[in-house]
PDB file of N, CA and C in Angstrom:
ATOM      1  N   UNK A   1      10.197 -60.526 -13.443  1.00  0.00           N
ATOM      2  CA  UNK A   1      10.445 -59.691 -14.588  1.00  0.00           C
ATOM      3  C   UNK A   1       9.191 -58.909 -14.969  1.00  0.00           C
ATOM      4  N   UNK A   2       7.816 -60.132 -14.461  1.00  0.00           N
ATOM      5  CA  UNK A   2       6.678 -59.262 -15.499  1.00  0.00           C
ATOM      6  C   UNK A   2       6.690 -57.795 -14.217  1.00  0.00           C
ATOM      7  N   UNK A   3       6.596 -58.298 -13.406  1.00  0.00           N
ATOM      8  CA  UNK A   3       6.499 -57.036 -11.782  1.00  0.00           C
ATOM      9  C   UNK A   3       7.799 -55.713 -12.076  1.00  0.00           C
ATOM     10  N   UNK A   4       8.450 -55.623 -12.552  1.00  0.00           N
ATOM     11  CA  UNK A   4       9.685 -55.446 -12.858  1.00  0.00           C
ATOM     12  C   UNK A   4       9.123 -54.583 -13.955  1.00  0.00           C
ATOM     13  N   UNK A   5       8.395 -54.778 -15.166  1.00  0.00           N
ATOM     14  CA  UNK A   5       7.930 -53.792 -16.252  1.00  0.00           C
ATOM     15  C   UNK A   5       6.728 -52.814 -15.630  1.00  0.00           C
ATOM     16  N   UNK A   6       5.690 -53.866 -15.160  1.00  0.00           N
ATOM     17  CA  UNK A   6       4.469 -52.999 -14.418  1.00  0.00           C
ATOM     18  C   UNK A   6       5.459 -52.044 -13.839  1.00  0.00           C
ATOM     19  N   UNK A   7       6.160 -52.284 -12.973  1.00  0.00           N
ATOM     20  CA  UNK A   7       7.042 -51.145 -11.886  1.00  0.00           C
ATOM     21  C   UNK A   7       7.259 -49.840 -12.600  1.00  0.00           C
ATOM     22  N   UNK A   8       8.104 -50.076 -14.086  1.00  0.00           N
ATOM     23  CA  UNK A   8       8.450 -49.010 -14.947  1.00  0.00           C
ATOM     24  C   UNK A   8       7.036 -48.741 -15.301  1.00  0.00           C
ATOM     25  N   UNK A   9       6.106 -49.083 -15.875  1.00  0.00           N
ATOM     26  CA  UNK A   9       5.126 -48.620 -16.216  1.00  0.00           C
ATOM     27  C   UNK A   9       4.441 -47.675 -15.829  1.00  0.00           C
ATOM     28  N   UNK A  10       4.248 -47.989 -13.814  1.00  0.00           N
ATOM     29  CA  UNK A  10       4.056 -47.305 -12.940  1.00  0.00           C
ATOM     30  C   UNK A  10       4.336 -45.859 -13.359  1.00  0.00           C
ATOM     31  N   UNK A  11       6.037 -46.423 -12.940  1.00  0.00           N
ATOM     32  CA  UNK A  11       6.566 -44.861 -12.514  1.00  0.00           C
ATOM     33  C   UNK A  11       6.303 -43.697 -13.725  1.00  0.00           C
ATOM     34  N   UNK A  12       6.477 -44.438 -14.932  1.00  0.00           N
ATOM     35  CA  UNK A  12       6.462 -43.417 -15.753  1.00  0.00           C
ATOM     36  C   UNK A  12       5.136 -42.504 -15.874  1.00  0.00           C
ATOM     37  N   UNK A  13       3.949 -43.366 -15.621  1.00  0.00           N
ATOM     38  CA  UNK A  13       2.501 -42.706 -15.685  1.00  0.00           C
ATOM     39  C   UNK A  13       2.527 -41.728 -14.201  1.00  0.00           C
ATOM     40  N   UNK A  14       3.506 -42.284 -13.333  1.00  0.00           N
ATOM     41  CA  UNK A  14       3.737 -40.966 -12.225  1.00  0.00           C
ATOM     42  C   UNK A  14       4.369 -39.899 -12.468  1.00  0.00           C
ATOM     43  N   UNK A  15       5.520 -40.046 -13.349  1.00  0.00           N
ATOM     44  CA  UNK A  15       6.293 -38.894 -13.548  1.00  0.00           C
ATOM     45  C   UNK A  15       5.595 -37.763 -14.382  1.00  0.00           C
ATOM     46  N   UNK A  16       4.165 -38.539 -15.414  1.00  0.00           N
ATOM     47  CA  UNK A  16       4.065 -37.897 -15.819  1.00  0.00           C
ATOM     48  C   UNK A  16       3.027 -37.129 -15.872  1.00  0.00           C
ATOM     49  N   UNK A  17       2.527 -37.627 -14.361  1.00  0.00           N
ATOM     50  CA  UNK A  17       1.145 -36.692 -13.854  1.00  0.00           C
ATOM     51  C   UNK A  17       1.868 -35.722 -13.383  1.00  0.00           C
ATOM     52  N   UNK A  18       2.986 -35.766 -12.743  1.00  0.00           N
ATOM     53  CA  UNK A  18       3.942 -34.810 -12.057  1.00  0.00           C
ATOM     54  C   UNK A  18       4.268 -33.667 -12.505  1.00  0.00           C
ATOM     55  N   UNK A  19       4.560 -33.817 -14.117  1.00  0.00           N
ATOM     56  CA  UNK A  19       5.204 -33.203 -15.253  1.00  0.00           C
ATOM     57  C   UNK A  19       3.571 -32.175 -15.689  1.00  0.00           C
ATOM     58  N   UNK A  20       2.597 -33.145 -15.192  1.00  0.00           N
ATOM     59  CA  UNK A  20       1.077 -32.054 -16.189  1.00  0.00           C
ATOM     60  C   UNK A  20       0.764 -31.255 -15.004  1.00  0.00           C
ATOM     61  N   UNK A  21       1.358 -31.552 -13.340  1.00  0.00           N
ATOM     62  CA  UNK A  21       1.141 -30.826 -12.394  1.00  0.00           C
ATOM     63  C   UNK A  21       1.802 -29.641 -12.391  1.00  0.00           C
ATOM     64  N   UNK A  22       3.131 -30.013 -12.974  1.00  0.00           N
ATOM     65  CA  UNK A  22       3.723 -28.643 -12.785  1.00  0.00           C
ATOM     66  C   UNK A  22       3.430 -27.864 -13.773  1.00  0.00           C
ATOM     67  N   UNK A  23       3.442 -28.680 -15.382  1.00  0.00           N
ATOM     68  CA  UNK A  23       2.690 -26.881 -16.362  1.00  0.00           C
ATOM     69  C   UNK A  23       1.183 -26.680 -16.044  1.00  0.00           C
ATOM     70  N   UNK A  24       0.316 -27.191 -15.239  1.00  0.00           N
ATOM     71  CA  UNK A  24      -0.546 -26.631 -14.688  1.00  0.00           C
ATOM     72  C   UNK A  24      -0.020 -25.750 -13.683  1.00  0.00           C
ATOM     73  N   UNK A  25       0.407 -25.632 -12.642  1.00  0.00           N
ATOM     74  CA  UNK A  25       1.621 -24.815 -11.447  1.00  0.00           C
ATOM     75  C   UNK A  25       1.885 -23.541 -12.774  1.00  0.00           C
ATOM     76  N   UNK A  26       2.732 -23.866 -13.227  1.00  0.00           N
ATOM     77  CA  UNK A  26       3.333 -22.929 -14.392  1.00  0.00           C
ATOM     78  C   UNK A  26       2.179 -21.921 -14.579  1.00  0.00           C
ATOM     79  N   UNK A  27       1.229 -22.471 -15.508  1.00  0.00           N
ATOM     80  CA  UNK A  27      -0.073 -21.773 -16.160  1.00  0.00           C
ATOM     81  C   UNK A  27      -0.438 -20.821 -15.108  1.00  0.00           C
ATOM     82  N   UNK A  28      -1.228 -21.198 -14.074  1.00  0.00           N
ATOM     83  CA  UNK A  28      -1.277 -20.790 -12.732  1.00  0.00           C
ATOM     84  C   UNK A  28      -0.409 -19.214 -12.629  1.00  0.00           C
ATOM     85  N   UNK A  29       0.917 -19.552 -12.649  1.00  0.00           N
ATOM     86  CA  UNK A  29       2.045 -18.257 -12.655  1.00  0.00           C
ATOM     87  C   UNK A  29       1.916 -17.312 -13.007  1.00  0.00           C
ATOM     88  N   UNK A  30       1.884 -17.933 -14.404  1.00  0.00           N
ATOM     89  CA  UNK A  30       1.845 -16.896 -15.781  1.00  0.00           C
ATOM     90  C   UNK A  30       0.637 -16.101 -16.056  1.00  0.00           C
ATOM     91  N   UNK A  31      -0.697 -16.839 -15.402  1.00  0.00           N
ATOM     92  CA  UNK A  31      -2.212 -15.270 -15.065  1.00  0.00           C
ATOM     93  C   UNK A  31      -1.715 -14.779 -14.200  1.00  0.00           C
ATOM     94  N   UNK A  32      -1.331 -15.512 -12.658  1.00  0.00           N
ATOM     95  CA  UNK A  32      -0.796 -14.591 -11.642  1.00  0.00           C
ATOM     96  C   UNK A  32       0.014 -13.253 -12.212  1.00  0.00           C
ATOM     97  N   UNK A  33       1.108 -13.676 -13.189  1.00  0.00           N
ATOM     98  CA  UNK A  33       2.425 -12.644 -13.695  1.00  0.00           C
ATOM     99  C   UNK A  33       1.234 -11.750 -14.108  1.00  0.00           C
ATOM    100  N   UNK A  34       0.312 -11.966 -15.092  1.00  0.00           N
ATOM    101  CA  UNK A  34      -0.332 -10.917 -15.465  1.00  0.00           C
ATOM    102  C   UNK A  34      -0.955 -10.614 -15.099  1.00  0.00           C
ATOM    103  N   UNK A  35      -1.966 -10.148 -14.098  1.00  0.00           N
ATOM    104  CA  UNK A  35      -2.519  -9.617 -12.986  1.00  0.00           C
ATOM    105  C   UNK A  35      -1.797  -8.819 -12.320  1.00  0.00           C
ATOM    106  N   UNK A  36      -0.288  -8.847 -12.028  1.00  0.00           N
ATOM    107  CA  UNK A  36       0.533  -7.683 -11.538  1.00  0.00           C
ATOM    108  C   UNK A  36       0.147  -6.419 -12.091  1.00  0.00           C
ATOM    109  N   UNK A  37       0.620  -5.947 -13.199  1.00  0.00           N
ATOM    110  CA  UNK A  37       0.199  -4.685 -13.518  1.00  0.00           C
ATOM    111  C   UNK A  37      -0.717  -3.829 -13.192  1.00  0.00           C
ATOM    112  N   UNK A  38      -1.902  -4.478 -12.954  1.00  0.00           N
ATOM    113  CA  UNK A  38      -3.199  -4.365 -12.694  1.00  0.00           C
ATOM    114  C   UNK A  38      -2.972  -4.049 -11.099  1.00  0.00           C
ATOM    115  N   UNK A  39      -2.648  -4.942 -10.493  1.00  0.00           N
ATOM    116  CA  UNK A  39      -2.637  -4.673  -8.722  1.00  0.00           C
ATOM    117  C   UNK A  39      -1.557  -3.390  -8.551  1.00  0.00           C
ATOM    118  N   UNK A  40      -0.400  -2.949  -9.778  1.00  0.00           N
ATOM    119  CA  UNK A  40      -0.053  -2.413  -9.418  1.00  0.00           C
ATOM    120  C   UNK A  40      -0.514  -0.747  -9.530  1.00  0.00           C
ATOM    121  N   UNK A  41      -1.119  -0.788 -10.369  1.00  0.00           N
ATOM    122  CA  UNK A  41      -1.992   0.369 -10.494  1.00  0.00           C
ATOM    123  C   UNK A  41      -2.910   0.451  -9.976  1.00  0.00           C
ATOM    124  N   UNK A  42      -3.399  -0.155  -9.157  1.00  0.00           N
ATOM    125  CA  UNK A  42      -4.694   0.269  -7.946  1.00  0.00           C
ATOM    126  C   UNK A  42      -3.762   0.348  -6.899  1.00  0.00           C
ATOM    127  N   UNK A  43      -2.388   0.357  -6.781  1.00  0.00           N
ATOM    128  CA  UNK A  43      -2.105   0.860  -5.409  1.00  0.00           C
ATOM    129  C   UNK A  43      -1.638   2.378  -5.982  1.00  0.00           C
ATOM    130  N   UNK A  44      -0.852   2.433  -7.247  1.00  0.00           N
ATOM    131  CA  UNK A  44      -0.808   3.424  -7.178  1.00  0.00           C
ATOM    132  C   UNK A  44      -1.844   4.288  -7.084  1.00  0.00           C
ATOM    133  N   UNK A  45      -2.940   4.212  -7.673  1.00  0.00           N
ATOM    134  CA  UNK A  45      -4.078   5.397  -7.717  1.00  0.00           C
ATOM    135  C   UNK A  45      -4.567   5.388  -6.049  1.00  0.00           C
ATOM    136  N   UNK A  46      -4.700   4.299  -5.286  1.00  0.00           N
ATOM    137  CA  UNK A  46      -4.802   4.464  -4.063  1.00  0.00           C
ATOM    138  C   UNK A  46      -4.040   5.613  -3.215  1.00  0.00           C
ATOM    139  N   UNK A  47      -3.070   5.301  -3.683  1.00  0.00           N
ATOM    140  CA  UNK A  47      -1.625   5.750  -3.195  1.00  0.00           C
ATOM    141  C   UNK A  47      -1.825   7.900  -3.209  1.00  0.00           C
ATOM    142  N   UNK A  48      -2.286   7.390  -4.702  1.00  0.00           N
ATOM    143  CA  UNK A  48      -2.701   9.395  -5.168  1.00  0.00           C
ATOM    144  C   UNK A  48      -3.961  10.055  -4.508  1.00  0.00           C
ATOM    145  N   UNK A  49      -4.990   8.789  -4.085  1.00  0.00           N
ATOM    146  CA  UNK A  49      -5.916   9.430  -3.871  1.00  0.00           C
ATOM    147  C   UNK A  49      -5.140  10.069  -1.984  1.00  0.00           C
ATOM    148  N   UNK A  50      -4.776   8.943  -1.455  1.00  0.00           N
ATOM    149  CA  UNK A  50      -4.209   9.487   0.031  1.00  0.00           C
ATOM    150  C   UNK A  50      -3.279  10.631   0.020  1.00  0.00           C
ATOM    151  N   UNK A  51      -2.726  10.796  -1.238  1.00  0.00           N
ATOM    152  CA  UNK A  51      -1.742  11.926  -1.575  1.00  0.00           C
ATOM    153  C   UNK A  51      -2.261  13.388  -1.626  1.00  0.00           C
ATOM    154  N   UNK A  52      -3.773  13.258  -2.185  1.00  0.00           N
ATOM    155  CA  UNK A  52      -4.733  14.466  -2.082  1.00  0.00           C
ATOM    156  C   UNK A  52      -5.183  14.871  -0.828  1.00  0.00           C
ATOM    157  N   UNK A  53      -5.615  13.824  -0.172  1.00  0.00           N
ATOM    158  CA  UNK A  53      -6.061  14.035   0.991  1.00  0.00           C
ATOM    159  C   UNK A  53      -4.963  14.721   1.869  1.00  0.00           C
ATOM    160  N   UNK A  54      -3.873  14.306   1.906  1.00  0.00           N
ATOM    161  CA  UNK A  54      -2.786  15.101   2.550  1.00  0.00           C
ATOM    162  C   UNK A  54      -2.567  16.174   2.013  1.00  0.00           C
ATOM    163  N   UNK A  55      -2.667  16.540   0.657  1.00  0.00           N
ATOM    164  CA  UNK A  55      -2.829  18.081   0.276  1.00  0.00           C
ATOM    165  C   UNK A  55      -3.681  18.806   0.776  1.00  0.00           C
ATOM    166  N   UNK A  56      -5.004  18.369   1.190  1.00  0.00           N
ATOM    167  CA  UNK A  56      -5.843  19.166   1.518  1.00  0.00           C
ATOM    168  C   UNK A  56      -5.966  19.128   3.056  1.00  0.00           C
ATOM    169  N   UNK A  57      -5.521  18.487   3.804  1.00  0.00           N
ATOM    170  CA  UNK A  57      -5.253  18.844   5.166  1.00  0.00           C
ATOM    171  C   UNK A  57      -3.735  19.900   5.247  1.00  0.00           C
ATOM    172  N   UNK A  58      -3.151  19.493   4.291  1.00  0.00           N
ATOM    173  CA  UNK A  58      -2.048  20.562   4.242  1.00  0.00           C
ATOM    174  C   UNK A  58      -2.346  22.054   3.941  1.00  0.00           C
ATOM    175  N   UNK A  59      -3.379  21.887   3.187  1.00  0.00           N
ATOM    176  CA  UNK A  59      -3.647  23.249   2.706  1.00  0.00           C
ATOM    177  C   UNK A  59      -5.130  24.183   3.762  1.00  0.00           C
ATOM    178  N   UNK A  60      -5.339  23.397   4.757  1.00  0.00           N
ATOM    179  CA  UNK A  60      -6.284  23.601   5.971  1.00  0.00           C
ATOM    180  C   UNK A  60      -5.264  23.961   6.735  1.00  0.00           C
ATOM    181  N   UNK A  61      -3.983  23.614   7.536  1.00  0.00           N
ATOM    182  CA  UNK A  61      -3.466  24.089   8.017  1.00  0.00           C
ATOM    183  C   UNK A  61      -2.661  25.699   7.412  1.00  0.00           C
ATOM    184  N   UNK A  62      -2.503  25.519   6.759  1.00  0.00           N
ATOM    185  CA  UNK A  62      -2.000  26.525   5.757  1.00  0.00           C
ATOM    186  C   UNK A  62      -2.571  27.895   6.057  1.00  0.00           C
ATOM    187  N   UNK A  63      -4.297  27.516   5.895  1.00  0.00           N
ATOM    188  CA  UNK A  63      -5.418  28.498   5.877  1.00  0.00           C
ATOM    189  C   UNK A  63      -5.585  28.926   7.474  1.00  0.00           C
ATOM    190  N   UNK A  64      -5.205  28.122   8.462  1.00  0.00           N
ATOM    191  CA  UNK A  64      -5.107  28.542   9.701  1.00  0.00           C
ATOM    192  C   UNK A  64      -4.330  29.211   9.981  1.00  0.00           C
ATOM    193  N   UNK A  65      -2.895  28.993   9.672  1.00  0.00           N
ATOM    194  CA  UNK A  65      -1.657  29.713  10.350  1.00  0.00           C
ATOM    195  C   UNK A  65      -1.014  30.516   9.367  1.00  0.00           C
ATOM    196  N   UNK A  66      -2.174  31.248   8.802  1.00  0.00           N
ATOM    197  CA  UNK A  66      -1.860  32.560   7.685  1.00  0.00           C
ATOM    198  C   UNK A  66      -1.143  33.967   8.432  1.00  0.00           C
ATOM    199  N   UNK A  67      -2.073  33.960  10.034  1.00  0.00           N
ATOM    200  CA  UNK A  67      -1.947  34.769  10.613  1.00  0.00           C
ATOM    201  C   UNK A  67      -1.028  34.741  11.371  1.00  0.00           C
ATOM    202  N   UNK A  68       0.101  33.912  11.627  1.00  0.00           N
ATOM    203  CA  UNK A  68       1.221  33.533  12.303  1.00  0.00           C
ATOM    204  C   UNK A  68       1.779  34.518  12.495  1.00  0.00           C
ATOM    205  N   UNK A  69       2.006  35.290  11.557  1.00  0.00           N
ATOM    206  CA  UNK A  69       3.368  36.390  12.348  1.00  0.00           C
ATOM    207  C   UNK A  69       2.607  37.568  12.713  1.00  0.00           C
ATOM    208  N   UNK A  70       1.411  37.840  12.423  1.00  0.00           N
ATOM    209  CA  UNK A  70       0.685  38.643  13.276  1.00  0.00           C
ATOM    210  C   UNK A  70       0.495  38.082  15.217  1.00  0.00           C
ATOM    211  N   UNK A  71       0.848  36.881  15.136  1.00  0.00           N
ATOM    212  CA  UNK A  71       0.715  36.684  16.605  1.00  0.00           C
ATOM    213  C   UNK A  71       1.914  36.639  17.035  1.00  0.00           C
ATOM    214  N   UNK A  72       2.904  36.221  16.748  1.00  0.00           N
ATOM    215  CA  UNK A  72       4.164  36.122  16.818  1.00  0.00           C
ATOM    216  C   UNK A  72       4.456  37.719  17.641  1.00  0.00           C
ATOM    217  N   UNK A  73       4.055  38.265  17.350  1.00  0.00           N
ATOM    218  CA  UNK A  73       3.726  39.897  18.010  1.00  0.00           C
ATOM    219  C   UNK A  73       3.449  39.881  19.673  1.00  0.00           C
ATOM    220  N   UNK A  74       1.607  39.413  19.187  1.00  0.00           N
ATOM    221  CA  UNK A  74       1.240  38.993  20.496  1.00  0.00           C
ATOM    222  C   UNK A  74       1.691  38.185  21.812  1.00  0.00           C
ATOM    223  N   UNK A  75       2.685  37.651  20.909  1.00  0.00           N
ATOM    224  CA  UNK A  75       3.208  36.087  22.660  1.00  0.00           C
ATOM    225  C   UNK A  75       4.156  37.281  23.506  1.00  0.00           C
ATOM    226  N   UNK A  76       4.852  38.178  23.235  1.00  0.00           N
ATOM    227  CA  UNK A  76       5.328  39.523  24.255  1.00  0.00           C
ATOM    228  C   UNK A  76       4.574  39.364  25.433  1.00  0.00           C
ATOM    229  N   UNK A  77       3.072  39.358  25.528  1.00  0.00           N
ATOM    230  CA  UNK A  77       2.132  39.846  26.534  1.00  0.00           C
ATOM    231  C   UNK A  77       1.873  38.340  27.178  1.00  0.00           C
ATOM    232  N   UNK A  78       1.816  37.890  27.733  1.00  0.00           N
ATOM    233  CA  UNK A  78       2.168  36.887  28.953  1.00  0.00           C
ATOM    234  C   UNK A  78       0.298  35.895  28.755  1.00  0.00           C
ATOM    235  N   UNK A  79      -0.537  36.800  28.800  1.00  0.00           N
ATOM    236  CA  UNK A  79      -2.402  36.839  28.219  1.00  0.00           C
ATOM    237  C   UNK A  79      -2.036  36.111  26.887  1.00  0.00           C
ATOM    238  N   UNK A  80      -1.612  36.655  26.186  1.00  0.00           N
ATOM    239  CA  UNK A  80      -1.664  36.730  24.833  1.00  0.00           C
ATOM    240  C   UNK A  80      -0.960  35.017  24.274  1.00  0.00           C
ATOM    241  N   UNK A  81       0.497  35.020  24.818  1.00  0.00           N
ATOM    242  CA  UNK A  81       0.855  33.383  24.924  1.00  0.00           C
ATOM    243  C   UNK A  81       0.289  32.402  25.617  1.00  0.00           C
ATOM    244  N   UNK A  82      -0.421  32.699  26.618  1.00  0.00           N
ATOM    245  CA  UNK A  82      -1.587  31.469  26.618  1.00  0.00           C
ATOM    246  C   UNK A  82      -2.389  31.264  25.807  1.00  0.00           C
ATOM    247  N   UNK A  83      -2.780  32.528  25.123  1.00  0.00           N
ATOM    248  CA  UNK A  83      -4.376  32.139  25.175  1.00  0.00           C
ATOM    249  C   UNK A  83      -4.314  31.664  23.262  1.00  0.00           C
ATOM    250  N   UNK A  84      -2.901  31.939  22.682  1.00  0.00           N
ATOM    251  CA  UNK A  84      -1.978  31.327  21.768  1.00  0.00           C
ATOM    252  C   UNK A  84      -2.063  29.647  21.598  1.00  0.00           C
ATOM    253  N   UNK A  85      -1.502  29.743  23.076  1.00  0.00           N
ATOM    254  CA  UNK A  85      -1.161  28.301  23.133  1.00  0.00           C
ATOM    255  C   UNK A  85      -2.503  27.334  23.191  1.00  0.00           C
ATOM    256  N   UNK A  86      -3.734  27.530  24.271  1.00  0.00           N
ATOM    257  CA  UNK A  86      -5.106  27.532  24.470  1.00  0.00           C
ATOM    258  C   UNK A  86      -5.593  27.498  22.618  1.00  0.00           C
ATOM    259  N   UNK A  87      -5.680  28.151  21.830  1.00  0.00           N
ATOM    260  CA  UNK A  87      -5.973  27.843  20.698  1.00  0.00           C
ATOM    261  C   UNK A  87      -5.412  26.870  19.831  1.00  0.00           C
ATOM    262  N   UNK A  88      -4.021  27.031  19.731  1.00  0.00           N
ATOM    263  CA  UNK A  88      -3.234  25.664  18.889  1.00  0.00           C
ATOM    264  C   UNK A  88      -4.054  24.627  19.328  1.00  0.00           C
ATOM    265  N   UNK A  89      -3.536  24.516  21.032  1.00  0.00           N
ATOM    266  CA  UNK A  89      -3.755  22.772  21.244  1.00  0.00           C
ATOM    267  C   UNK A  89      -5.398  22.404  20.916  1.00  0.00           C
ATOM    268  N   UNK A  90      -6.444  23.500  20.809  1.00  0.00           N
ATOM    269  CA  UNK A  90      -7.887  22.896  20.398  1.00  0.00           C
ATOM    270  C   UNK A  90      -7.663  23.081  18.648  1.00  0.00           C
ATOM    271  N   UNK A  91      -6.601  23.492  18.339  1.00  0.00           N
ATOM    272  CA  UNK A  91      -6.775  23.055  16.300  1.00  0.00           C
ATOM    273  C   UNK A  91      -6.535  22.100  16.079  1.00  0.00           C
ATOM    274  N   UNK A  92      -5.446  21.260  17.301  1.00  0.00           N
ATOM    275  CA  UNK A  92      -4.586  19.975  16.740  1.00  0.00           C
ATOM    276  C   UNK A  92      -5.965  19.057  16.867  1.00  0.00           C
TER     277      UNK A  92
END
């Protein structure tokens, strides 16, 4: 009987390290939860800064092939579409 109370005694001082493990676990969560916001706005601004950068390679190509339909002329002459083509492939 006395083995029999120790036993309950036991368990209960187990259940209830169990019980301070998990609202520690919990606590844990709940900075994690709030820290989201935060991570999520450094991807976005990440996100904008790569967004510029693609504007401005967009706007480099842009500045290259201003003259497009002035060549568009030139590819007629057989010289002229190579040496067309000879330029693209050294812009890419």
């Amino acid at each position: 009987m006395l083995g029999l109370i120790a036993l309950l005694a036991l368990l209960c001082t187990w259940v209830q390290a169990d019980l301070f493990t998990s609202v520690a676990d919990m606590h844990v969560l709940i900075d994690e939860k709030k820290s989201i916001p935060n991570l999520l706005y450094n991807f976005i601004n990440e996100e904008q800064e790569r967004l510029e950068q693609l504007r401005g390679v967009a706007a480099q190509f842009e500045q290259k092939y201003v003259t497009w339909a002035d060549e568009i002329k030139d590819i007629t002459n057989p010289i002229n579409a190579f040496l067309l083509i000879k330029k693209k492939v050294n812009d890419l």
